[in-house]
Protein backbone atom coordinates (compact mmCIF):
# COMPACT_ATOMS: atom_id res chain seq x y z
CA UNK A 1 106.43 -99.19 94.99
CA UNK A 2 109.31 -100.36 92.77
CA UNK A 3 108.91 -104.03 94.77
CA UNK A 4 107.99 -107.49 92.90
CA UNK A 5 107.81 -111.08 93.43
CA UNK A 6 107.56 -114.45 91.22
CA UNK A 7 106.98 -117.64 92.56
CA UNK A 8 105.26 -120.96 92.75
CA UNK A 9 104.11 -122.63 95.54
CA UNK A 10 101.66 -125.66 96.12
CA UNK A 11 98.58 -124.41 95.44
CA UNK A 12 99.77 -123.75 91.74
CA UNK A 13 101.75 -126.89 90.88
CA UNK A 14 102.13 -130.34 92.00
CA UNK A 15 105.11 -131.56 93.71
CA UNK A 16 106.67 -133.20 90.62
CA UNK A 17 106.55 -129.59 89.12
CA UNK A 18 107.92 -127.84 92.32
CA UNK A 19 110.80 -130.13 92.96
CA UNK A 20 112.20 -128.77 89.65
CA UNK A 21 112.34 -125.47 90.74
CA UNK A 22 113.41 -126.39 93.99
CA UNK A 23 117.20 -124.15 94.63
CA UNK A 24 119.76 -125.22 96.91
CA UNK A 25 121.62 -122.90 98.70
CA UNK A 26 124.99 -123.06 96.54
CA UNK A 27 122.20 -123.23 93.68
CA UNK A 28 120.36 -119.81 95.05
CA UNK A 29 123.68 -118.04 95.31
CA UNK A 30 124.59 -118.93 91.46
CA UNK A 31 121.35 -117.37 90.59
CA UNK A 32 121.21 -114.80 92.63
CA UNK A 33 123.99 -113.05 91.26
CA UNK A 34 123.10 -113.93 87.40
CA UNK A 35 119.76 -112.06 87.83
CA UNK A 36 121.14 -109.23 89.90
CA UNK A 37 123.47 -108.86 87.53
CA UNK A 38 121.12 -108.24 85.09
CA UNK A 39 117.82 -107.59 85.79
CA UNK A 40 117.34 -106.41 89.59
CA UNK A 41 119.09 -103.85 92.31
CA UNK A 42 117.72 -106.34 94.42
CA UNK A 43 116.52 -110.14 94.76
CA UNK A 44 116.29 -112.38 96.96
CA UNK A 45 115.49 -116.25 96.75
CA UNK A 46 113.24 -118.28 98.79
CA UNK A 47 113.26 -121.76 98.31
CA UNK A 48 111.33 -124.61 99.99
CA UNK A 49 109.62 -128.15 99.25
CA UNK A 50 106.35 -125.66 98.69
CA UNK A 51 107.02 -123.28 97.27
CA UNK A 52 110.02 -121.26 95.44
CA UNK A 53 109.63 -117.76 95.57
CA UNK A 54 111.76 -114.63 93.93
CA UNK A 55 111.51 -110.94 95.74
CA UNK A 56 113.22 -108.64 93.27
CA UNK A 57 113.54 -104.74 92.99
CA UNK A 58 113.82 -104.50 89.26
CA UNK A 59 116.58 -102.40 87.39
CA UNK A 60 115.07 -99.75 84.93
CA UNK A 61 113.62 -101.67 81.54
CA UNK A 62 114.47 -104.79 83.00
CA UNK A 63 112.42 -108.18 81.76
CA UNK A 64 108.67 -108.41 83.88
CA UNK A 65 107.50 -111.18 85.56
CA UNK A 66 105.79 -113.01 82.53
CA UNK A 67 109.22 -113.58 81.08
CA UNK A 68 110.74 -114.04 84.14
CA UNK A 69 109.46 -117.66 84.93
CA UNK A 70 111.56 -119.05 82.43
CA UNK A 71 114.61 -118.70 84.43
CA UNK A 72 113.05 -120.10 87.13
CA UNK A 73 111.83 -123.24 85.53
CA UNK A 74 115.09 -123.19 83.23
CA UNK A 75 118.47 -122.51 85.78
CA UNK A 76 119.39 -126.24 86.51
CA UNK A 77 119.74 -127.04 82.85
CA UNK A 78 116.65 -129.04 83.27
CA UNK A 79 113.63 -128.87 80.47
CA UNK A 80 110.60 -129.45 83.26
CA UNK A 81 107.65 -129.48 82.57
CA UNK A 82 106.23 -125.93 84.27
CA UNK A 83 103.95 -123.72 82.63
CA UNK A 84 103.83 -120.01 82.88
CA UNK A 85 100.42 -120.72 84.67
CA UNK A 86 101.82 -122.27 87.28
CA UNK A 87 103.93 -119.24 88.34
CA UNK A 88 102.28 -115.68 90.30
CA UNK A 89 103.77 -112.48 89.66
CA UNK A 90 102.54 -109.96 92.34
CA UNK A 91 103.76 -106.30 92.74
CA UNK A 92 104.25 -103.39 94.92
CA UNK A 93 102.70 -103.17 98.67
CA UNK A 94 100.87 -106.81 97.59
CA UNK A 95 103.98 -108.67 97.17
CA UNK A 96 105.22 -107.48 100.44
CA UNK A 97 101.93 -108.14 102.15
CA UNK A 98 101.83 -111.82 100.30
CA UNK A 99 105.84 -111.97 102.02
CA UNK A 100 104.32 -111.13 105.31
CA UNK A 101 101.36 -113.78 104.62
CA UNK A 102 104.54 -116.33 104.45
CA UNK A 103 106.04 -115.28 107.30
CA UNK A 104 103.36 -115.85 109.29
CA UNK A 105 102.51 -119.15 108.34
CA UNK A 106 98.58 -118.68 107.06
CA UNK A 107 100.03 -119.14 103.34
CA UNK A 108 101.37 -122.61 104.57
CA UNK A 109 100.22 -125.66 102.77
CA UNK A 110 99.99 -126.44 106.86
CA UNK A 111 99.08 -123.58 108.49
CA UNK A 112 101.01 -122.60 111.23
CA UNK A 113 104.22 -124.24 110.07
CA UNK A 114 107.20 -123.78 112.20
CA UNK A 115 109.44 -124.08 109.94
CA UNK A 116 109.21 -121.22 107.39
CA UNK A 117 110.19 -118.82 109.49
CA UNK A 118 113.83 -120.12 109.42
CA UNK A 119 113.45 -120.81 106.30
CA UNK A 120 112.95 -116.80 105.11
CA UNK A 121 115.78 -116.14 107.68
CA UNK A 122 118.10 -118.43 105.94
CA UNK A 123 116.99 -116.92 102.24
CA UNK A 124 117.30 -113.40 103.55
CA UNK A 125 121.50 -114.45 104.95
CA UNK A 126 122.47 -116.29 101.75
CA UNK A 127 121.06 -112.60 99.83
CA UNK A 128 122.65 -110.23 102.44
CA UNK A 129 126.04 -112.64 102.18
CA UNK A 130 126.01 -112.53 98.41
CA UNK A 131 125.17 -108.70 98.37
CA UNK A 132 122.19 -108.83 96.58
CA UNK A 133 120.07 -106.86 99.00
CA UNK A 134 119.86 -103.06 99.29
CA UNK A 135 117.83 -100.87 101.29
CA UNK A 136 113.72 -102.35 100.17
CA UNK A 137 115.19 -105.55 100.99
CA UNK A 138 117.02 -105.26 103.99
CA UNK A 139 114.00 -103.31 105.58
CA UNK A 140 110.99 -105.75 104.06
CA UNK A 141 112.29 -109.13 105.08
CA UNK A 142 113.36 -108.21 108.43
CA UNK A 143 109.78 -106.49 109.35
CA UNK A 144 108.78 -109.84 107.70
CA UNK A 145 110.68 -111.88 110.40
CA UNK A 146 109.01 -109.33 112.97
CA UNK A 147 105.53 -110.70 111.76
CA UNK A 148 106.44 -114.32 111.85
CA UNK A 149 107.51 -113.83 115.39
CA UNK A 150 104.21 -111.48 116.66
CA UNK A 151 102.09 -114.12 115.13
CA UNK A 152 104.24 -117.11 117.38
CA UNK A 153 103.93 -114.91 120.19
CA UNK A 154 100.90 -113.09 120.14
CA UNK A 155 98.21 -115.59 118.58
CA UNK A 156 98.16 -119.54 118.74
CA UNK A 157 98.70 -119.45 114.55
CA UNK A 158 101.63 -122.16 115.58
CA UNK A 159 100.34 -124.47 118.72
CA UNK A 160 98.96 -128.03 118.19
CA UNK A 161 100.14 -131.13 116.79
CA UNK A 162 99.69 -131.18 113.35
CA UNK A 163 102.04 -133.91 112.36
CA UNK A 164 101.63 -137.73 113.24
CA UNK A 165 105.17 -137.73 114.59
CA UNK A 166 104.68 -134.42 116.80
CA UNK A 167 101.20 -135.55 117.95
CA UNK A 168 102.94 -138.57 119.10
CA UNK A 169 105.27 -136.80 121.49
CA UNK A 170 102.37 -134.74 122.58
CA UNK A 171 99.78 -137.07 123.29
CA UNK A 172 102.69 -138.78 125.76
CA UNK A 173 103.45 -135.49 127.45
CA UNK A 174 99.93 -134.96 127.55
CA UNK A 175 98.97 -138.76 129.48
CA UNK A 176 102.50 -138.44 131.56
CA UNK A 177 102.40 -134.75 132.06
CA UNK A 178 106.55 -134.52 133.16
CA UNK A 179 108.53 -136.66 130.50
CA UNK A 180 111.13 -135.59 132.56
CA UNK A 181 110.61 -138.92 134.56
CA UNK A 182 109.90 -141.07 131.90
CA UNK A 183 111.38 -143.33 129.42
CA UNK A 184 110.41 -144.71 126.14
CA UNK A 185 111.04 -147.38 123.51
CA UNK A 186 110.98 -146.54 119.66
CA UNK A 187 110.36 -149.89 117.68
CA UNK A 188 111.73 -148.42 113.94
CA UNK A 189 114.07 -145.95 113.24
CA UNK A 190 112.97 -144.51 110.10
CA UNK A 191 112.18 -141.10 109.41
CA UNK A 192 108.85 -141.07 110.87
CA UNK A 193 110.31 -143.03 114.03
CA UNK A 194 113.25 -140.16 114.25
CA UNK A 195 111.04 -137.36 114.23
CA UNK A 196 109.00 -138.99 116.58
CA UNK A 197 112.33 -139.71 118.83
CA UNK A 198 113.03 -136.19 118.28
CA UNK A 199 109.43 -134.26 119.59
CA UNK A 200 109.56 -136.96 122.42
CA UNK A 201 113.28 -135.72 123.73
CA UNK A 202 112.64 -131.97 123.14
CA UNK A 203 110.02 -132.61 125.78
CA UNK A 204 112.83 -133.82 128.64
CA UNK A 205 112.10 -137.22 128.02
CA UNK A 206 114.41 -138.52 130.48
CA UNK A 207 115.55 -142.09 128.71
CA UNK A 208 115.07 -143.41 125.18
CA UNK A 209 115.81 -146.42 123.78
CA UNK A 210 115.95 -147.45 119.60
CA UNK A 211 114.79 -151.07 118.23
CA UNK A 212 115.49 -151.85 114.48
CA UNK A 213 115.42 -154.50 112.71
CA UNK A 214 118.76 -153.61 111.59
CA UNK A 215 120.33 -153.02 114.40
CA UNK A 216 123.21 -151.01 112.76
CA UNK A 217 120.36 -148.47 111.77
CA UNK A 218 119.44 -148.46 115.41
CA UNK A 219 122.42 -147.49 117.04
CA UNK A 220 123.19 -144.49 113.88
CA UNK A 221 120.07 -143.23 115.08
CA UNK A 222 120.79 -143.85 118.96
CA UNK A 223 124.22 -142.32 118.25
CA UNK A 224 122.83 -139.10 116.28
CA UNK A 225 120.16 -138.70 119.48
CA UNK A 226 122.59 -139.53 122.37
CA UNK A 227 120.93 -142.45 123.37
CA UNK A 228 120.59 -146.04 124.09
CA UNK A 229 119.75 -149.49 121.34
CA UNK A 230 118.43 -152.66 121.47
CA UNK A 231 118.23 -155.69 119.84
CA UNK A 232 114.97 -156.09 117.91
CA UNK A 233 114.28 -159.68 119.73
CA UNK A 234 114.73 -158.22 122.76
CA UNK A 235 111.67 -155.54 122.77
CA UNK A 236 109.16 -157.61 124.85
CA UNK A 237 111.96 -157.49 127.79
CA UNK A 238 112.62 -153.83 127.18
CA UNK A 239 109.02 -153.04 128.00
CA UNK A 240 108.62 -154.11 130.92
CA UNK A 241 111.28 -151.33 132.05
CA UNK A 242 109.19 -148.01 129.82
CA UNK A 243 106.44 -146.26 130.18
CA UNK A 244 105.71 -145.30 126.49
CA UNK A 245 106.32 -147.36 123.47
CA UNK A 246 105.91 -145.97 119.83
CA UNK A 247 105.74 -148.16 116.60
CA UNK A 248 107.17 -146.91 113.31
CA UNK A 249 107.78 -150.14 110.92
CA UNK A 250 106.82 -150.83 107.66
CA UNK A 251 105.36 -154.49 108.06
CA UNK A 252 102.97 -156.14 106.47
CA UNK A 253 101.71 -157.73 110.21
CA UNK A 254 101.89 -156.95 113.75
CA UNK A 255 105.11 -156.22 115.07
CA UNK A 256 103.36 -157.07 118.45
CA UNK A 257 99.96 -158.90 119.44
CA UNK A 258 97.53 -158.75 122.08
CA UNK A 259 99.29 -161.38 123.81
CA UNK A 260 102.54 -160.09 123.33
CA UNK A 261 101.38 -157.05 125.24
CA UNK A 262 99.22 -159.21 127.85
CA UNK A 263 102.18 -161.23 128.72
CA UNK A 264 104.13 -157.54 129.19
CA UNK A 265 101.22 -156.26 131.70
CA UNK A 266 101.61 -159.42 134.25
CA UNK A 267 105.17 -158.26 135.00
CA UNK A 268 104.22 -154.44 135.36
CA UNK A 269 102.27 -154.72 138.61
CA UNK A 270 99.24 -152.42 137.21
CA UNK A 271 101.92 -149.58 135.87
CA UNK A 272 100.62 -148.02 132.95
CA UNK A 273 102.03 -148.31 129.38
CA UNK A 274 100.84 -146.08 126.44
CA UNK A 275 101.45 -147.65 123.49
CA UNK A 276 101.08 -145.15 120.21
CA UNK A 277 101.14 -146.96 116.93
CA UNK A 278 101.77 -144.97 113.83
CA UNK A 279 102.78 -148.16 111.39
CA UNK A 280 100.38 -147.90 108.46
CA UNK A 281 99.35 -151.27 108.57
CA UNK A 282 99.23 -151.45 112.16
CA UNK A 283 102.32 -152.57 114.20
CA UNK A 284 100.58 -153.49 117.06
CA UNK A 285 97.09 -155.88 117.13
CA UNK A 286 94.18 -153.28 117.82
CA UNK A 287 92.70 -156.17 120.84
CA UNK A 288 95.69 -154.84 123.28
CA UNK A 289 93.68 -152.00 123.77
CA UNK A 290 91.42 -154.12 125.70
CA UNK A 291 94.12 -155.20 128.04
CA UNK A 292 93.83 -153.21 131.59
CA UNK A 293 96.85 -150.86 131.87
CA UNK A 294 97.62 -151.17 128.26
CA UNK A 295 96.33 -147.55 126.49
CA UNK A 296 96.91 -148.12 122.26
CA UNK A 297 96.16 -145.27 120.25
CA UNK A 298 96.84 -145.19 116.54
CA UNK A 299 96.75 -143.02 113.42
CA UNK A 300 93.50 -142.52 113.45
CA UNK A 301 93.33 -141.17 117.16
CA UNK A 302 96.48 -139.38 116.05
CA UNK A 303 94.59 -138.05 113.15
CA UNK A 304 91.52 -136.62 115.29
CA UNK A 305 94.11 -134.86 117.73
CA UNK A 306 95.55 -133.09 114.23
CA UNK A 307 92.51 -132.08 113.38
CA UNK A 308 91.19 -130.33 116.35
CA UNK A 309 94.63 -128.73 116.35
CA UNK A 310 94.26 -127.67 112.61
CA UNK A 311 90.83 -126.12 113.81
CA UNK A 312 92.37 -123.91 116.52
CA UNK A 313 94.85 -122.73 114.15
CA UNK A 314 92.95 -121.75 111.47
CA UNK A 315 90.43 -120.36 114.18
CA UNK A 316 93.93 -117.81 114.59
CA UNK A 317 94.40 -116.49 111.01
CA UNK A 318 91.93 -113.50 111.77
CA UNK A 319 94.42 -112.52 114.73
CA UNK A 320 97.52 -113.08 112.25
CA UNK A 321 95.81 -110.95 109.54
CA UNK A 322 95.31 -107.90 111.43
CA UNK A 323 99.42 -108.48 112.90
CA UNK A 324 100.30 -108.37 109.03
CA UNK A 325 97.85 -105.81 108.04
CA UNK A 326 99.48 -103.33 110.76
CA UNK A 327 102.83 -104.09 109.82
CA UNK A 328 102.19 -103.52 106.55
CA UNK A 329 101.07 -100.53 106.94
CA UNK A 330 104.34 -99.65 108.65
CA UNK A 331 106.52 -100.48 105.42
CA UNK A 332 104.22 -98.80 103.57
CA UNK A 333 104.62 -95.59 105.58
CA UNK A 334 108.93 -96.26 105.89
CA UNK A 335 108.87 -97.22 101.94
CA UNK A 336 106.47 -93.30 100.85
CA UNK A 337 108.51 -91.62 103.44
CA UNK A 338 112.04 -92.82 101.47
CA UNK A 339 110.44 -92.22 98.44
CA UNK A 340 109.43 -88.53 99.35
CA UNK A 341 113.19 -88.21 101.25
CA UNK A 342 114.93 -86.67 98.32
CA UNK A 343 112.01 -83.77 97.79
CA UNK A 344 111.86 -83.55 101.31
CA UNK A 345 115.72 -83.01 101.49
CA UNK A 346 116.04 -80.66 98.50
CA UNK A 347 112.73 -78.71 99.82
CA UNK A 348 114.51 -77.94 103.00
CA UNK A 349 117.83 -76.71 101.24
CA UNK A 350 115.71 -74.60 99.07
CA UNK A 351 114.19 -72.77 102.15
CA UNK A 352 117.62 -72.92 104.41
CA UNK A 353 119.57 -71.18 101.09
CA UNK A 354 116.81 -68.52 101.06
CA UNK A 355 116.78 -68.07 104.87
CA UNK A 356 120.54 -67.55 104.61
CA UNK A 357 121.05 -64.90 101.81
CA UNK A 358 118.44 -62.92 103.46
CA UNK A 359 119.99 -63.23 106.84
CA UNK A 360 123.25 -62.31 105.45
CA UNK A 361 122.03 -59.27 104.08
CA UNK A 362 120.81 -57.99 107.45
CA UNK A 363 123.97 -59.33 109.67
CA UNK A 364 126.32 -56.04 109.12
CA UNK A 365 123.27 -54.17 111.36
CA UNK A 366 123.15 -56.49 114.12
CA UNK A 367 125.87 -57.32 116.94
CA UNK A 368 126.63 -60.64 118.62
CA UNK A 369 123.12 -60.86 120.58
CA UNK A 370 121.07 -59.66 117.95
CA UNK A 371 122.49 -61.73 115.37
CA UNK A 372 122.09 -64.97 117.73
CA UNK A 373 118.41 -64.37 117.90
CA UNK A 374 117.46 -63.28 114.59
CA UNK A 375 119.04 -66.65 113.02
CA UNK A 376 117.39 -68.50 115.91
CA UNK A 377 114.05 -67.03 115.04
CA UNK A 378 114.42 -67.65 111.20
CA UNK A 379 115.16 -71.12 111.98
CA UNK A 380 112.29 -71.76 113.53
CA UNK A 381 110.33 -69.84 110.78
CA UNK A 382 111.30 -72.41 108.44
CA UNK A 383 111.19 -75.41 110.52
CA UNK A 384 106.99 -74.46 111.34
CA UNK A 385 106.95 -73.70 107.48
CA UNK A 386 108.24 -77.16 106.68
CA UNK A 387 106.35 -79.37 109.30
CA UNK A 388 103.02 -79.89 107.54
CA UNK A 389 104.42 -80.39 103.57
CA UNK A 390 106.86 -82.67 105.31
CA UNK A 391 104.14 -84.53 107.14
CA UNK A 392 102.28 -84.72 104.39
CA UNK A 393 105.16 -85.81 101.72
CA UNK A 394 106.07 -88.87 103.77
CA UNK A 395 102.00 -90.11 103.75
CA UNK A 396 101.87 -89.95 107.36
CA UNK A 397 98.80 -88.08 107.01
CA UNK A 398 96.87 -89.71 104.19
CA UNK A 399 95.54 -92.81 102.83
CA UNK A 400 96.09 -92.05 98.91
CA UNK A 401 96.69 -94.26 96.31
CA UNK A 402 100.56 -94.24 95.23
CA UNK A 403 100.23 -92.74 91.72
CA UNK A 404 98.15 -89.97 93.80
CA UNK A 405 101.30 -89.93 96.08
CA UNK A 406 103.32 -89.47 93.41
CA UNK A 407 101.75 -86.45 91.58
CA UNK A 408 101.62 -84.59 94.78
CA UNK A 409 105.89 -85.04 95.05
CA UNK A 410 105.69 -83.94 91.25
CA UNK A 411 104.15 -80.79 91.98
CA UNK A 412 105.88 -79.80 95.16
CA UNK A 413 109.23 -80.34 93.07
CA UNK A 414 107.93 -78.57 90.42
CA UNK A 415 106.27 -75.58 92.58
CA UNK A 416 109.44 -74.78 94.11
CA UNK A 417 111.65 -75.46 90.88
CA UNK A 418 113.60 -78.41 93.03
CA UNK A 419 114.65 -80.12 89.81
CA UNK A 420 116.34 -77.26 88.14
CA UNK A 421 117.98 -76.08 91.55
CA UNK A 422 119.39 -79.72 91.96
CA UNK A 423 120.80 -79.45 88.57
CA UNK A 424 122.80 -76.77 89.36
């Protein structure tokens, strides 16, 4: 299989090593068309904070992988510091099946991310807009999009918080059930806050409302969200009217104490408040916990949701390898069956030309009816001929190794002289 792949990724490098290597997308489309140019018929680029990754059908003579790293390391005009041992060049049916390990998310520095999925997609547009995909291509990374999707959809590879800011939004839908009727306060609006913000309105969370310490921060946030700020010194008021508050400042003491949060429960009549504190130190004094109504939960409760949720995902990557185990075997079959296409093309024009000069010879003897039915019958003559070499030429029926594969088309085209004829 003319098929190959270079990468890195985080198991091979640290970060400060991968974020030199790291492509844009203006950056991927530069460099996709310098190597196509000259040394694949067909590349494409993926390119994420793990892992940068090059899918290439090679042109005839063209550089191998071991040299090949140096571009990689070398395009933005930067001298880092990545060693050929911290690149992978895999080939043939195993680079596709490491694509579909991707895909799926069991090759994830988190298993089960969400995310690389889009990611491929985007790689495989950016290729297919700068033309530097062709027919491998175009049919590997779409059956690799079909085996990030059967793994969504037919395994739990991607359920489970297992992020503090997505466990957040869980653990309230979880407590509250319908978010739908429920508001929330977000006490920092940094990026942990945001994402936090975000999980918590994907979920229908019917009200949210943003407290910075800069309030100008606050309402760019509340702005980019569609919803509503607050002055920092007026929190304490502001809780009294939510049901969940979340706590995402970098502080060096509590944002809130125990009596901050005891003075908030007298005016809330026994209503509930769940209070979910991912400040690293704490935002909010531990003792509120102890306050009746009040339910705190930190990072570390946060942490032991994550990890059950890491458990039931990795409990999934047997289910995920059969999905990209059969689909693998289905390029493989598509990718022996176009290699055989050719011989099998020629082979039946070899057997059609000979059906046809002896047919001609015998037409002069035989009127309209006759004539019909004799070419019918030869047709079919050659068609039952064909079936089994055919069968067999496009691996449908065999499990051999590809240089095996290979020396069987050899012999068929040589056996029926397909190379000469073609040269005609």
């Amino acid at each position: 299989m003319n098929l190959a792949c270079i990468g890195i990724n985080h198991r091979t490098a640290p970060i400060d090593i991968r974020e030199k290597v790291w492509f844009s997308d203006e950056e991927t489309r530069k460099f996709l068309a310098s190597f196509g140019e000259k040394h694949a018929d067909e590349c494409i680029l993926v390119s994420t904070c793990n892992r940068t990754e090059l899918y290439y059908v090679p042109k005839k003579n063209s550089a191998n992988g071991i040299e090949l790293w140096k571009m990689l390391s070398t395009f933005k005009g930067e001298n880092p510091s990545a060693k050929k041992d911290n690149f992978y060049e895999i080939g043939s049916l195993h680079a596709a099946g490491h694509l579909f390990k991707v895909a799926s998310a069991i090759d994830s520095m988190v298993v089960g991310d969400v995310q690389i999925l889009n990611q491929i997609k985007q790689s495989y547009s950016i290729a297919v807009e700068s033309k530097t995909t062709g027919s491998v291509l175009n049919r590997l990374f779409p059956a690799a999009l079909h085996v990030g999707k059967r793994s969504r959809t037919e395994t739990a590879i991607g359920e489970g918080a297992v992020s503090m800011s997505y466990a957040a939004a869980e653990l309230a839908s979880k407590i509250f059930n319908d978010l739908s009727r429920r508001s929330a306060l977000l006490i920092g609006a940094g990026e942990t806050g945001e994402l936090a913000a975000k999980h918590l309105l994907s979920k229908n969370l019917k009200r949210l409302i943003v407290a910075n310490r800069t309030f100008e921060r606050a309402a760019a946030l509340a702005k980019d969200l569609g919803t509503e700020t607050v002055e920092f010194n007026q929190i304490i008021p502001t809780i009294n009217s939510v049901d969940i508050v979340i706590g995402s400042v970098a502080a060096d003491h509590h944002v809130l104490t125990a009596a901050n949060f005891a003075e908030c429960a007298k005016t809330r009549n026994g209503r509930p408040l769940c209070v979910i504190d991912l400040g690293v130190p704490r935002n909010f004094d531990p003792k509120a916990n102890a306050i009746e109504s009040i339910f705190l939960h930190d990072v570390d409760a946060l942490s032991h949701i994550i990890d059950q949720n890491l458990a039931h995902r990795e409990a999934e990557i047997p289910k995920v390898r059969n999905i990209v185990l059969t689909e693998l075997e289905a390029f493989y079959h598509w990718h022996t069956s176009r290699d055989a296409a050719p011989t099998i093309e020629q082979l039946r024009e070899h057997f059609e030309t000979i059906r046809s000069e002896e047919f001609e010879k015998l037409r002069h003897k035989l009127d309209a009816k006759e004539t019909e039915a004799v070419e019918m019958l030869t047709r079919r003559i050659v068609n039952k001929i064909l079936h089994t070499p055919m069968v067999n030429l496009r691996g449908e029926a065999n499990t051999e190794a590809e240089e095996d594969r290979q020396a069987r088309i050899s012999v068929v085209r040589s056996l029926f002289g397909l190379d000469k004829n073609h040269s005609k």
